[in-house]
PDB file of N, CA and C in Angstrom:
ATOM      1  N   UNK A   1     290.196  88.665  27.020  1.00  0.00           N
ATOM      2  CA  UNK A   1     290.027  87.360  27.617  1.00  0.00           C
ATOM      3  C   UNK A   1     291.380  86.694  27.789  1.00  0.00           C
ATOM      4  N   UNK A   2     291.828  85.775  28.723  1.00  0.00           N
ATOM      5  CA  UNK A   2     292.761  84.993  28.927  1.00  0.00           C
ATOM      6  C   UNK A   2     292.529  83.770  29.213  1.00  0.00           C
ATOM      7  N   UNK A   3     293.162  82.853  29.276  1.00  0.00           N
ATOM      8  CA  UNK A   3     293.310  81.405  29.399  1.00  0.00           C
ATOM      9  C   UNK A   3     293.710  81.184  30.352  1.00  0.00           C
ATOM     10  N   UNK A   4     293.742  79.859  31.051  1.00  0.00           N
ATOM     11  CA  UNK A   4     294.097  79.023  32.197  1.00  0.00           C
ATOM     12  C   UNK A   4     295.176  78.002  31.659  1.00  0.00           C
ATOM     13  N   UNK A   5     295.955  77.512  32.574  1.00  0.00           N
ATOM     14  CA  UNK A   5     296.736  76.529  31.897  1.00  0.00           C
ATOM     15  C   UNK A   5     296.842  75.466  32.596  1.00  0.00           C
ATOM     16  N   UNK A   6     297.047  74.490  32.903  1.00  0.00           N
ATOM     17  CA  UNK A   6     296.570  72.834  33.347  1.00  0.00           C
ATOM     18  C   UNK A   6     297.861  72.956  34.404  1.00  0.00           C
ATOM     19  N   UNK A   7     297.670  72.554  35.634  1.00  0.00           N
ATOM     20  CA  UNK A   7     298.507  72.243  36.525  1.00  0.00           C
ATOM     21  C   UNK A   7     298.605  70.925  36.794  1.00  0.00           C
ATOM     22  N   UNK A   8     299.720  70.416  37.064  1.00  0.00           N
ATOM     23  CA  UNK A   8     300.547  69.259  37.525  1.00  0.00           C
ATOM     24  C   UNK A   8     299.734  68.553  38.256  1.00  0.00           C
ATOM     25  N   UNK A   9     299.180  67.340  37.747  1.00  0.00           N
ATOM     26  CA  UNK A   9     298.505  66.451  38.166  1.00  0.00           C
ATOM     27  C   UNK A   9     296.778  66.575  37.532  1.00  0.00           C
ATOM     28  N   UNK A  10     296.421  67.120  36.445  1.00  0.00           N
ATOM     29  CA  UNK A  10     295.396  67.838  36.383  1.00  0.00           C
ATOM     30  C   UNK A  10     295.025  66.941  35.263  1.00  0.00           C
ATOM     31  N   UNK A  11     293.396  66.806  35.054  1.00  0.00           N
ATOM     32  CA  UNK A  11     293.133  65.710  34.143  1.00  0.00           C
ATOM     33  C   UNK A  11     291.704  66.387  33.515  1.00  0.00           C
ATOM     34  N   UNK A  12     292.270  66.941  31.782  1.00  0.00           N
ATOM     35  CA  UNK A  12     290.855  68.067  31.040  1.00  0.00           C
ATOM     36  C   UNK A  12     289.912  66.818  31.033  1.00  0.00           C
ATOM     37  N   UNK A  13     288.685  67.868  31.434  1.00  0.00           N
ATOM     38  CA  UNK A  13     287.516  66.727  31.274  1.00  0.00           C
ATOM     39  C   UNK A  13     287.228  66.333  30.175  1.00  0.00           C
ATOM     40  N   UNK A  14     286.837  65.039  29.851  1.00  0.00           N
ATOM     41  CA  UNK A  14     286.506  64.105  28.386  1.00  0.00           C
ATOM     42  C   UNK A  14     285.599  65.106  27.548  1.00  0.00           C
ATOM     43  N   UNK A  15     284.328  65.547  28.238  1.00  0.00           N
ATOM     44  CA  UNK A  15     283.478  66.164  27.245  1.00  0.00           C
ATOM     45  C   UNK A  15     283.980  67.717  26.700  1.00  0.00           C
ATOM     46  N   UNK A  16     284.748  68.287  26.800  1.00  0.00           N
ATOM     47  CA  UNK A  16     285.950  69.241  26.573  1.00  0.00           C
ATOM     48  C   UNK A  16     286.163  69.002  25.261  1.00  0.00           C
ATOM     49  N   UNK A  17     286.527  70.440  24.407  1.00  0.00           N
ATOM     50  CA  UNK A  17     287.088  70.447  23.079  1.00  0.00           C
ATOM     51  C   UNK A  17     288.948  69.790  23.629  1.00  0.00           C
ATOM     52  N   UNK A  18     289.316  69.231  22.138  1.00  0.00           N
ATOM     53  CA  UNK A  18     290.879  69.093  22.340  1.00  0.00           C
ATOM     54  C   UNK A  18     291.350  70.545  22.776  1.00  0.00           C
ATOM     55  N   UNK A  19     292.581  70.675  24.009  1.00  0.00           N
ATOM     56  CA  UNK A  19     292.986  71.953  24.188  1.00  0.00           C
ATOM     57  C   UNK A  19     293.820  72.101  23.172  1.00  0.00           C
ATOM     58  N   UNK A  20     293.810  73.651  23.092  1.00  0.00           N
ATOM     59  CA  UNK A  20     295.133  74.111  22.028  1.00  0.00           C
ATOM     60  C   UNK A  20     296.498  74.405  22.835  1.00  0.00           C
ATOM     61  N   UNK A  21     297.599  74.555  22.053  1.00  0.00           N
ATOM     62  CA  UNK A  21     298.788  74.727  22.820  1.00  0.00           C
ATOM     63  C   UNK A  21     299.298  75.823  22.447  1.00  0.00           C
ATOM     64  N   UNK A  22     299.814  76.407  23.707  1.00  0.00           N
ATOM     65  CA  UNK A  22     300.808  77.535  23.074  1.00  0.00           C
ATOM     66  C   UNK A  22     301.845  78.000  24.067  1.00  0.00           C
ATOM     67  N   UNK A  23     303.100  77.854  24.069  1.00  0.00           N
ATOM     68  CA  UNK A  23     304.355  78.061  24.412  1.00  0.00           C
ATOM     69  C   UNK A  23     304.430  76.939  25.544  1.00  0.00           C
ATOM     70  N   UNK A  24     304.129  75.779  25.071  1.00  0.00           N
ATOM     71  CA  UNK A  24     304.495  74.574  25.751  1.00  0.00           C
ATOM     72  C   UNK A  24     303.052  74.180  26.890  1.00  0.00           C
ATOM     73  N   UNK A  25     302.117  74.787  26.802  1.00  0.00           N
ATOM     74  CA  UNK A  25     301.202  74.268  27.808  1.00  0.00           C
ATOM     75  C   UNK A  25     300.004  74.580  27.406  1.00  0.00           C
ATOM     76  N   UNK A  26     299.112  73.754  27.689  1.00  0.00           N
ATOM     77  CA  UNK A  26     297.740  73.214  26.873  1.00  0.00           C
ATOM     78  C   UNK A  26     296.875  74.576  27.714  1.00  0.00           C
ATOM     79  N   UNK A  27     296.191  74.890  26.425  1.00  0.00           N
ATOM     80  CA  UNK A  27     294.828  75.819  27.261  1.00  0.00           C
ATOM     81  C   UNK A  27     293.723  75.098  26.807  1.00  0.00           C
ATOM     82  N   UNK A  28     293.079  75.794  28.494  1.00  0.00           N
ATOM     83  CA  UNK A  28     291.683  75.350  28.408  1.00  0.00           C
ATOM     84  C   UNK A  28     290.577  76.509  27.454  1.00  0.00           C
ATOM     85  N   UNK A  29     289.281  76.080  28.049  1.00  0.00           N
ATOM     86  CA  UNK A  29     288.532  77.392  27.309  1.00  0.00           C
ATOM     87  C   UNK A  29     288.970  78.968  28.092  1.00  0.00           C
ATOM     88  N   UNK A  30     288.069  79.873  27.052  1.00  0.00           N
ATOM     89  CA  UNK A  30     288.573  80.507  27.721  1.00  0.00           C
ATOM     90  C   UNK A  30     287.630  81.304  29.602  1.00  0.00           C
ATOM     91  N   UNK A  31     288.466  82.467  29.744  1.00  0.00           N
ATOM     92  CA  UNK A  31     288.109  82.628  31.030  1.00  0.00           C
ATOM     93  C   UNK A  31     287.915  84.571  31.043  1.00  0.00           C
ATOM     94  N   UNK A  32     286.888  85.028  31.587  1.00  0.00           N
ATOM     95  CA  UNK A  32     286.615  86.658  31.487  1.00  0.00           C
ATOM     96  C   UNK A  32     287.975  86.847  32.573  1.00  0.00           C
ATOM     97  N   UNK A  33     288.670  87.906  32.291  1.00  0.00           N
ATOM     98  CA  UNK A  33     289.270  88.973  33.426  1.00  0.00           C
ATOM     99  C   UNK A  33     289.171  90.159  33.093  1.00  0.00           C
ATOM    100  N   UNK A  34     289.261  90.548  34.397  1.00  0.00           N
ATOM    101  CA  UNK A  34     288.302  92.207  34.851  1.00  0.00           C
ATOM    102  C   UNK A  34     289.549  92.867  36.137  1.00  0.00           C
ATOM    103  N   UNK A  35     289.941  93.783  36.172  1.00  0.00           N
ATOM    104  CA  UNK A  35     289.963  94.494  37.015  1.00  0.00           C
ATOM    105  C   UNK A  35     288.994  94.893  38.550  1.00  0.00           C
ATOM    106  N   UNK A  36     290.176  94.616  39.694  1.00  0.00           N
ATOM    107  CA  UNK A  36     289.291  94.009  40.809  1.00  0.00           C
ATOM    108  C   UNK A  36     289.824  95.546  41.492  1.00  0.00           C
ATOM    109  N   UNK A  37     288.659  95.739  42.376  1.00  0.00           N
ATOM    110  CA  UNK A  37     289.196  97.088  43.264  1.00  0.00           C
ATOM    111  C   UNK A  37     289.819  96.405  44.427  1.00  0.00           C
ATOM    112  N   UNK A  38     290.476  95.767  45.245  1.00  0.00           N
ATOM    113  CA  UNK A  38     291.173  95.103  46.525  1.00  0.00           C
ATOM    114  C   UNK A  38     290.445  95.463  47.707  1.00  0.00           C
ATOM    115  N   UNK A  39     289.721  96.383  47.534  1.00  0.00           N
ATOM    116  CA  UNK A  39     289.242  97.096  48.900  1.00  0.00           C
ATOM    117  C   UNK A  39     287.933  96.398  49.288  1.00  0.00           C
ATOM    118  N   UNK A  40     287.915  95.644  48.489  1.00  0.00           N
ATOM    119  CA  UNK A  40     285.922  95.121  49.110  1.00  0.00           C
ATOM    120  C   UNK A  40     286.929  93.583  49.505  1.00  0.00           C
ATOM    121  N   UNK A  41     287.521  93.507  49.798  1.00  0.00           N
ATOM    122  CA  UNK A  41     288.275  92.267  50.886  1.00  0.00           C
ATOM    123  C   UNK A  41     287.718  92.256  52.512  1.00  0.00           C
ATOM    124  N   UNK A  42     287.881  91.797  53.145  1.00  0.00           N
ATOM    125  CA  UNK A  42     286.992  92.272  54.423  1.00  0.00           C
ATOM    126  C   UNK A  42     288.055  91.343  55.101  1.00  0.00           C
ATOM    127  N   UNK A  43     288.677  90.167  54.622  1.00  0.00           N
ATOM    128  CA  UNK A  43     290.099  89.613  55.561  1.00  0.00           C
ATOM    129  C   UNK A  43     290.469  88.707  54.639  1.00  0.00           C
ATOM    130  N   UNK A  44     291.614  88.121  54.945  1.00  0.00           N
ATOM    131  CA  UNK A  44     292.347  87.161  54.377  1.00  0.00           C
ATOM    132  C   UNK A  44     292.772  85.761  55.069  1.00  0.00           C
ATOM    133  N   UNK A  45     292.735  84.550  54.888  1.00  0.00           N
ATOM    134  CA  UNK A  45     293.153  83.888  55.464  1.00  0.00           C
ATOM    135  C   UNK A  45     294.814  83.817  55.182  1.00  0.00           C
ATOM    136  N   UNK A  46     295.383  83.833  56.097  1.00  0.00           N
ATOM    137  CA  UNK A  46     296.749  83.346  55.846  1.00  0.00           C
ATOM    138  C   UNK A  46     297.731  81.583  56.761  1.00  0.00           C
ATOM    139  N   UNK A  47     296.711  81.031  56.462  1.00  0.00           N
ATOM    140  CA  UNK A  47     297.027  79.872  57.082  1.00  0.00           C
ATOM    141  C   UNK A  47     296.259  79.068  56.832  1.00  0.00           C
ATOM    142  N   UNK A  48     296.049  78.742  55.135  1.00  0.00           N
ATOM    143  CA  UNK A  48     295.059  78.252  54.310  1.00  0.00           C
ATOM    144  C   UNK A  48     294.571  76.329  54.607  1.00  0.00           C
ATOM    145  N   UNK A  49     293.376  75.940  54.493  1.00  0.00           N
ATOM    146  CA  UNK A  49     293.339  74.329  54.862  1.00  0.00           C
ATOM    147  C   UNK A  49     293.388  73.686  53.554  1.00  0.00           C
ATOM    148  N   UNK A  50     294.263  72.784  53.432  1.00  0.00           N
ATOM    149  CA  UNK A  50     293.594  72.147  51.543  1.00  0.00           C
ATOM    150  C   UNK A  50     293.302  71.142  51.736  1.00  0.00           C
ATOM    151  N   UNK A  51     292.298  70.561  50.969  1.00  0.00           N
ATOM    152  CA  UNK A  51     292.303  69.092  50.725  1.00  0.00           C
ATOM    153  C   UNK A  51     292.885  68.627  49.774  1.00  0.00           C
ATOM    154  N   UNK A  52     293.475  67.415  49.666  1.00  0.00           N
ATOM    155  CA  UNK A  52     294.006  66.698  48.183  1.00  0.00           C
ATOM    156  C   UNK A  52     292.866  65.604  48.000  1.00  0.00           C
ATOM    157  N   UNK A  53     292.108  64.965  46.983  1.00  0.00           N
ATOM    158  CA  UNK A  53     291.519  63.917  46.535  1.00  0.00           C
ATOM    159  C   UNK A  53     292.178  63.178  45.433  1.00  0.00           C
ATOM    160  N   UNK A  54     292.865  62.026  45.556  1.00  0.00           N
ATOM    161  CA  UNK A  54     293.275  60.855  44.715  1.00  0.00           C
ATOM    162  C   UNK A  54     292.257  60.074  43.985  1.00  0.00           C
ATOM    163  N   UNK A  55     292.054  60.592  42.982  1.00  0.00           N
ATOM    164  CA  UNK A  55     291.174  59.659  42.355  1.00  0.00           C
ATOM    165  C   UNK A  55     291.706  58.326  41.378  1.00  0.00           C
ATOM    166  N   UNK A  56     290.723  56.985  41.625  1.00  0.00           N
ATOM    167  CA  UNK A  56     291.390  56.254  40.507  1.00  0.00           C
ATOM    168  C   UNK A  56     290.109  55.267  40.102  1.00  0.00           C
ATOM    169  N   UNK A  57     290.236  54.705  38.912  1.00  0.00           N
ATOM    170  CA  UNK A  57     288.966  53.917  38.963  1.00  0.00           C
ATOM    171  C   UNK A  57     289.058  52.906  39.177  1.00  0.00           C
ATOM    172  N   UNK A  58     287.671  51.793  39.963  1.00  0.00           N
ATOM    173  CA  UNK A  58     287.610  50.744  40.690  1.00  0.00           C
ATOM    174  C   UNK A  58     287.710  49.721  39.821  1.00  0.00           C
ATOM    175  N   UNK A  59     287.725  49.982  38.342  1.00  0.00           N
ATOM    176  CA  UNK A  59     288.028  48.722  37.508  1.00  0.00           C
ATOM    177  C   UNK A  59     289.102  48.061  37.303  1.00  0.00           C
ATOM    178  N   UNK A  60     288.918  46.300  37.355  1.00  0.00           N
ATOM    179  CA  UNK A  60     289.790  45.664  37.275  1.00  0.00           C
ATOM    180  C   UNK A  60     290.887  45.699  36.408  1.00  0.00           C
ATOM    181  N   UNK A  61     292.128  45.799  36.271  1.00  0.00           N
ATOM    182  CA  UNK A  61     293.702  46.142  35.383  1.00  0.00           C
ATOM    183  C   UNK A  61     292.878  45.675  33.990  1.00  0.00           C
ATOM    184  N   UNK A  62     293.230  46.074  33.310  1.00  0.00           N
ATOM    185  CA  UNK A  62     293.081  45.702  31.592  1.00  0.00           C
ATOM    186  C   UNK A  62     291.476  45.199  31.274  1.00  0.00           C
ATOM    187  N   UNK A  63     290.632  46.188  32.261  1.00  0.00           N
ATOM    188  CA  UNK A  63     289.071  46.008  31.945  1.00  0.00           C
ATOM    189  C   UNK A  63     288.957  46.663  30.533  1.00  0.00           C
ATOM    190  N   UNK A  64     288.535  46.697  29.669  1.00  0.00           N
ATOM    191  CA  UNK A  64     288.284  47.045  28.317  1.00  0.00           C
ATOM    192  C   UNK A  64     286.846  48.642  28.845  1.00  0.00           C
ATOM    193  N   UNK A  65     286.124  47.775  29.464  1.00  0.00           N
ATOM    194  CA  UNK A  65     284.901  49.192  29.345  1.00  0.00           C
ATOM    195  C   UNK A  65     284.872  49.196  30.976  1.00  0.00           C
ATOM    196  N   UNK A  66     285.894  50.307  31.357  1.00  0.00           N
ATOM    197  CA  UNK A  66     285.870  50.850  32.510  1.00  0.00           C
ATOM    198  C   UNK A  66     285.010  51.968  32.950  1.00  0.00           C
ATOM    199  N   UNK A  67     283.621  52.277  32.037  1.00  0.00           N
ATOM    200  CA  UNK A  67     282.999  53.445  32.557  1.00  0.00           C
ATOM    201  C   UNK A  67     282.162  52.699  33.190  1.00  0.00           C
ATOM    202  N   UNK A  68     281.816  51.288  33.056  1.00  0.00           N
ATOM    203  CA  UNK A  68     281.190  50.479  33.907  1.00  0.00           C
ATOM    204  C   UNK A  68     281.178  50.622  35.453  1.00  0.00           C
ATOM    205  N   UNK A  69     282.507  50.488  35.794  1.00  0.00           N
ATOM    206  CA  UNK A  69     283.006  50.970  37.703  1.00  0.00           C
ATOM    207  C   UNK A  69     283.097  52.031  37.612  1.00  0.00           C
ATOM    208  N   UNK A  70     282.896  52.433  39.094  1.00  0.00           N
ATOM    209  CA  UNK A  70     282.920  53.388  39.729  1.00  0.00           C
ATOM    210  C   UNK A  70     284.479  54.225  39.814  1.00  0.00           C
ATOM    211  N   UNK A  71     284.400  55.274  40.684  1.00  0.00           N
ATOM    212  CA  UNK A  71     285.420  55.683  41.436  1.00  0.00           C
ATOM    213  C   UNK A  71     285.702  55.798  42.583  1.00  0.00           C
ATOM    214  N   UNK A  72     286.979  55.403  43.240  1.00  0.00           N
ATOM    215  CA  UNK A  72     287.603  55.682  44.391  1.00  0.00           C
ATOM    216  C   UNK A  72     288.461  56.984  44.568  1.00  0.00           C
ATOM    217  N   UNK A  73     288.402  57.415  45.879  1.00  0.00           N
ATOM    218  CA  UNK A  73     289.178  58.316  46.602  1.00  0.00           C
ATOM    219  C   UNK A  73     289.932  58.521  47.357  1.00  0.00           C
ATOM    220  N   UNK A  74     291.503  58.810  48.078  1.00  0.00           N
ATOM    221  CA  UNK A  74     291.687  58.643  49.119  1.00  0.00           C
ATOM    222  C   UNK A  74     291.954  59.731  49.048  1.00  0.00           C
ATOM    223  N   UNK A  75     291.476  60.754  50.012  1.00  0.00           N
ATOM    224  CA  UNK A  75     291.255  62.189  50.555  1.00  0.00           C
ATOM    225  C   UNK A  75     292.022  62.085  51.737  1.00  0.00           C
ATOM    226  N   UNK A  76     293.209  63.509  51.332  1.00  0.00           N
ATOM    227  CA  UNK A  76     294.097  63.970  52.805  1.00  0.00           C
ATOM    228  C   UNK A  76     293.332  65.992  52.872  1.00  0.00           C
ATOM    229  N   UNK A  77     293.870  66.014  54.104  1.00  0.00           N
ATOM    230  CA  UNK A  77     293.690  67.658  54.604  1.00  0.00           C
ATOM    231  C   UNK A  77     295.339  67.672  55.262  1.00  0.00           C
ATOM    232  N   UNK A  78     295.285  68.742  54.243  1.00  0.00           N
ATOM    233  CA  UNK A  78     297.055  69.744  54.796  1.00  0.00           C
ATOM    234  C   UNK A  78     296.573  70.806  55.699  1.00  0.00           C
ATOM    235  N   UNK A  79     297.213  70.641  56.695  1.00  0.00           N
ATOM    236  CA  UNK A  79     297.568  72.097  57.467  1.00  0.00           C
ATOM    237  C   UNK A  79     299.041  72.303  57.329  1.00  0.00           C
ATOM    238  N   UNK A  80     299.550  74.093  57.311  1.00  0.00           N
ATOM    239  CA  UNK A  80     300.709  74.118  57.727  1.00  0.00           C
ATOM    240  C   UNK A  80     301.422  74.603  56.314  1.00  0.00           C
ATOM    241  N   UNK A  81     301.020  74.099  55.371  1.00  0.00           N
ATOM    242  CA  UNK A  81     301.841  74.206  53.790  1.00  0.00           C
ATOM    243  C   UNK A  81     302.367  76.130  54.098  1.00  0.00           C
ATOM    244  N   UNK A  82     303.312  76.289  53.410  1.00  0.00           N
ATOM    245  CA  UNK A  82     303.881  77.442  53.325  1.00  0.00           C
ATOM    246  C   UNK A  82     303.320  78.303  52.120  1.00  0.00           C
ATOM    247  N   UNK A  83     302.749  77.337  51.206  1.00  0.00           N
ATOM    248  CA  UNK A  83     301.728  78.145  49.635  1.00  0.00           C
ATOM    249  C   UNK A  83     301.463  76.680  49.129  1.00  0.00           C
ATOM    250  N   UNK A  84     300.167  77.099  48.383  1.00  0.00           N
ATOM    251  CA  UNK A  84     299.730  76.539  47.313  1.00  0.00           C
ATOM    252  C   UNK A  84     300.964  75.639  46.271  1.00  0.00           C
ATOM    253  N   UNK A  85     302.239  76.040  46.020  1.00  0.00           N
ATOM    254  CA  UNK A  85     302.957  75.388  45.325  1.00  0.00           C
ATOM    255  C   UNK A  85     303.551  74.006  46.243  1.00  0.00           C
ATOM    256  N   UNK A  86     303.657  74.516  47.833  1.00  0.00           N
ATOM    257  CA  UNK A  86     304.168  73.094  48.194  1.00  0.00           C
ATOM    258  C   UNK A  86     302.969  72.104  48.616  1.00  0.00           C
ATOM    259  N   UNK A  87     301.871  72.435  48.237  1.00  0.00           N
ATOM    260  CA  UNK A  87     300.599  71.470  48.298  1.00  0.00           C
ATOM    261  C   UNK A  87     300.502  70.458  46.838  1.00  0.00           C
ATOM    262  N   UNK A  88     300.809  71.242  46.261  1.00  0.00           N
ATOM    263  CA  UNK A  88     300.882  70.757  44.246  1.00  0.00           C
ATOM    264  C   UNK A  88     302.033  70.163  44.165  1.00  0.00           C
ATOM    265  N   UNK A  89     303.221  70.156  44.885  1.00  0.00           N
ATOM    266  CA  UNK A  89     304.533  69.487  44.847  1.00  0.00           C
ATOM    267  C   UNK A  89     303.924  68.254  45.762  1.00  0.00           C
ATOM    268  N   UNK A  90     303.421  68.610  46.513  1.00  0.00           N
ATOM    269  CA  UNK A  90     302.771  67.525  47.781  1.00  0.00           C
ATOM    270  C   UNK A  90     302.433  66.190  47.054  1.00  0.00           C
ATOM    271  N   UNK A  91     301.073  66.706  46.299  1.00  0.00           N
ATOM    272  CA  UNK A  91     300.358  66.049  46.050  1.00  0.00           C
ATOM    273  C   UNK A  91     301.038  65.618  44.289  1.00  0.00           C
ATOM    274  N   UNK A  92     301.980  65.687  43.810  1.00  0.00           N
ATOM    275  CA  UNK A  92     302.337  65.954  42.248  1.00  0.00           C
ATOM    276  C   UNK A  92     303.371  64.661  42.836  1.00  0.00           C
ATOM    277  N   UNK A  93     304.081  64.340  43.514  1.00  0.00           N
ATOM    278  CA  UNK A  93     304.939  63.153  44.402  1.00  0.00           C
ATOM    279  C   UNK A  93     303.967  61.758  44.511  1.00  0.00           C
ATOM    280  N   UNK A  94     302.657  62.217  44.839  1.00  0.00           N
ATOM    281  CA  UNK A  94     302.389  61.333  45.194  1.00  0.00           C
ATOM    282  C   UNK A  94     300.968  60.369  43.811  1.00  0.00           C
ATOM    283  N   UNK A  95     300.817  61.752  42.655  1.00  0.00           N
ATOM    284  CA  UNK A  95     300.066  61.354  42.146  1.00  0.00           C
ATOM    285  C   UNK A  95     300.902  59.849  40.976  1.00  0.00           C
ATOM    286  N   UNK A  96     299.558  59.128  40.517  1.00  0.00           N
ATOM    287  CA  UNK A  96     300.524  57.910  39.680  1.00  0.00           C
ATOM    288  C   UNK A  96     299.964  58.010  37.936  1.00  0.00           C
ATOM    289  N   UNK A  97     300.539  57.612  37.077  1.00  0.00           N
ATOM    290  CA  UNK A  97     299.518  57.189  36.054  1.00  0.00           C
ATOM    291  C   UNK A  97     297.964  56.987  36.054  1.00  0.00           C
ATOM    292  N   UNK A  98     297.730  56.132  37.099  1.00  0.00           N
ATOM    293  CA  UNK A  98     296.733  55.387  36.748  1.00  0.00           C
ATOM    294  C   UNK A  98     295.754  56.155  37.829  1.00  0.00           C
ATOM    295  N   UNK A  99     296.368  57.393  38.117  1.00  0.00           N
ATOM    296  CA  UNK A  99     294.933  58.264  39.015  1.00  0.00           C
ATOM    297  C   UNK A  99     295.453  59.948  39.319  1.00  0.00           C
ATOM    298  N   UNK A 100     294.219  60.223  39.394  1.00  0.00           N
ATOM    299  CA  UNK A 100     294.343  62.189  39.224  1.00  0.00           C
ATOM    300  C   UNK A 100     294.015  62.233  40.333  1.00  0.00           C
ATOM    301  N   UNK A 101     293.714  64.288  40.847  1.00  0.00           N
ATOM    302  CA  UNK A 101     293.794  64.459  41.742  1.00  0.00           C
ATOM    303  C   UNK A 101     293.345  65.545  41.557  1.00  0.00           C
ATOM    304  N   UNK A 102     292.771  66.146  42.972  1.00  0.00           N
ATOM    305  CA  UNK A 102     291.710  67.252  42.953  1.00  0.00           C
ATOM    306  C   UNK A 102     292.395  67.869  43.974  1.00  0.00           C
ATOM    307  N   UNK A 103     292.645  69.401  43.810  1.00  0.00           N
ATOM    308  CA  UNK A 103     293.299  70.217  44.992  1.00  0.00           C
ATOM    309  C   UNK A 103     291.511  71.109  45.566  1.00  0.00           C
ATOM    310  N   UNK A 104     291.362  71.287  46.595  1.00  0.00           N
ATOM    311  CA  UNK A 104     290.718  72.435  47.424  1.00  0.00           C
ATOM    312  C   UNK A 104     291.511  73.133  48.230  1.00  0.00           C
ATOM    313  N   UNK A 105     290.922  74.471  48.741  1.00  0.00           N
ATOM    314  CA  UNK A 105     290.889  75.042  49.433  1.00  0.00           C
ATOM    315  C   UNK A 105     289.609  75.350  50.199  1.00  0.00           C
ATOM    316  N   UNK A 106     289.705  74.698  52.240  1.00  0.00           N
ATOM    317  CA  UNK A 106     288.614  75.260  52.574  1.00  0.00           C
ATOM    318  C   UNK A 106     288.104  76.133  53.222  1.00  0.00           C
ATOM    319  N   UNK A 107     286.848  76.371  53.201  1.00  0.00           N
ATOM    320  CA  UNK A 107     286.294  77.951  53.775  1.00  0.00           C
ATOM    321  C   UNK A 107     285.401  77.629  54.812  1.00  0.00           C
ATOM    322  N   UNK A 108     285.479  77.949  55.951  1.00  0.00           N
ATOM    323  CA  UNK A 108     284.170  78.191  56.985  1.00  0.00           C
ATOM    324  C   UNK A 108     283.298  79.286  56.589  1.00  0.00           C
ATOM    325  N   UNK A 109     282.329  78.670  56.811  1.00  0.00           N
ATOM    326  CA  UNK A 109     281.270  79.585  56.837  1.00  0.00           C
ATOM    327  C   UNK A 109     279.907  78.933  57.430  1.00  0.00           C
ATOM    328  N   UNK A 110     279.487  79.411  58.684  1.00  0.00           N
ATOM    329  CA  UNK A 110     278.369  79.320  59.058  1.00  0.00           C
ATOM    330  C   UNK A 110     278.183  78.354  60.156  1.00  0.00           C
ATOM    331  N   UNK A 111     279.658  77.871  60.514  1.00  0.00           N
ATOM    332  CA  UNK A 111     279.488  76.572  60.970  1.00  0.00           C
ATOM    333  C   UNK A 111     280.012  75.387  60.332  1.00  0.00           C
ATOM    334  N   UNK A 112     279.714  75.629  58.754  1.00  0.00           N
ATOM    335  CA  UNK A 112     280.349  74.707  58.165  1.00  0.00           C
ATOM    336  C   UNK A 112     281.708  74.975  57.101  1.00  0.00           C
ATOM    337  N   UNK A 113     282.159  73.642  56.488  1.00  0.00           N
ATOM    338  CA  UNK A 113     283.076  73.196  55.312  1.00  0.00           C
ATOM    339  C   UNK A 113     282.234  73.480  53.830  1.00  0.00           C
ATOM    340  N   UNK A 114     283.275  74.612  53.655  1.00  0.00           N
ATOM    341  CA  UNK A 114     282.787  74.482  51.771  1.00  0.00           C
ATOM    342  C   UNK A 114     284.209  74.372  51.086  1.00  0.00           C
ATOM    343  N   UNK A 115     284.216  73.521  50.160  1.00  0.00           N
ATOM    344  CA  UNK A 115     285.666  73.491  49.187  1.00  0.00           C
ATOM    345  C   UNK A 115     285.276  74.081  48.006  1.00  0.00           C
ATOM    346  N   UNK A 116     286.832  74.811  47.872  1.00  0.00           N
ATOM    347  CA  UNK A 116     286.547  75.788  46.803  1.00  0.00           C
ATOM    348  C   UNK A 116     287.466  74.837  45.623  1.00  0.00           C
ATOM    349  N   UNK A 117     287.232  74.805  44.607  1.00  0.00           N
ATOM    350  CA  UNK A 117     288.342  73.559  43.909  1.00  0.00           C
ATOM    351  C   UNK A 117     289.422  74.792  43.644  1.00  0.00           C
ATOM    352  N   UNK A 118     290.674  74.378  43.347  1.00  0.00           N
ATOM    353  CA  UNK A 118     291.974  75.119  42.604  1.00  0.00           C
ATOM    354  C   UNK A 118     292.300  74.294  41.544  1.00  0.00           C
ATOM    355  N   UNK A 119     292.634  72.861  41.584  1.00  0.00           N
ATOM    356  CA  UNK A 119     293.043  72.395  40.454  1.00  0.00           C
ATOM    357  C   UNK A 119     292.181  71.033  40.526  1.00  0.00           C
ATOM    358  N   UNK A 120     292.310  70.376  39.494  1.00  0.00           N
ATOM    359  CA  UNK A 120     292.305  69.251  39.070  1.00  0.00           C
ATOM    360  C   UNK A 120     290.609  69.190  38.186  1.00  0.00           C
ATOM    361  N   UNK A 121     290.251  67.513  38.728  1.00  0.00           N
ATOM    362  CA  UNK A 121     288.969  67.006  37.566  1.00  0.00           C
ATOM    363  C   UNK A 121     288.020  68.378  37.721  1.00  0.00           C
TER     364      UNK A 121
END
């Protein structure tokens, strides 16, 4: 088994054990890996769409019981990024204290938008 490790801008969910640390970066639970055969691929995108989601909550500055409000979003779509790291630099610029952020990647299929999450809540 192996672990995952928290990317830049990334916020462990509350109901989550405390993560443990080891060589400077928090793990989550853990995660199965397996050996993949490459050949059942059928194509690749190479000119990936992401979304970023800014999350922050709608409660007023120094509300005491903020699970009361809601949440806000302001959602962008990247085209064009060169990888996944200059989407996380993208969005790692623009994230603040006082709000996280959700990376996708999306997929057609059928006609429609499905987001696959990569990082964040």
């Amino acid at each position: 088994m192996a672990h995952g490790s928290l990317l830049p801008g990334t916020v462990p969910a509350p109901a989550r054990p405390e993560p443990a640390h080891a060589a400077g970066h928090a793990i989550l639970l853990p995660v199965d890996v397996e050996p993949v055969d490459p050949r059942d691929v059928k194509d690749e995108d190479r000119d990936p769409v992401y979304r970023v989601y800014f999350w922050e909550s709608t409660a007023p500055p120094g509300t005491a019981d903020v699970e009361r409000y809601g949440m806000a979003a302001d959602e962008y779509r990247l085209t064009g990024a060169e990888n996944v790291q200059e989407v996380l630099a993208w969005a790692g610029e623009r994230v603040r204290p006082d709000r996280a952020y959700e990376l996708f990647v999306e997929v057609k299929l059928a006609g429609s938008v499905r987001l696959v999450r990569l990082s964040g809540l």
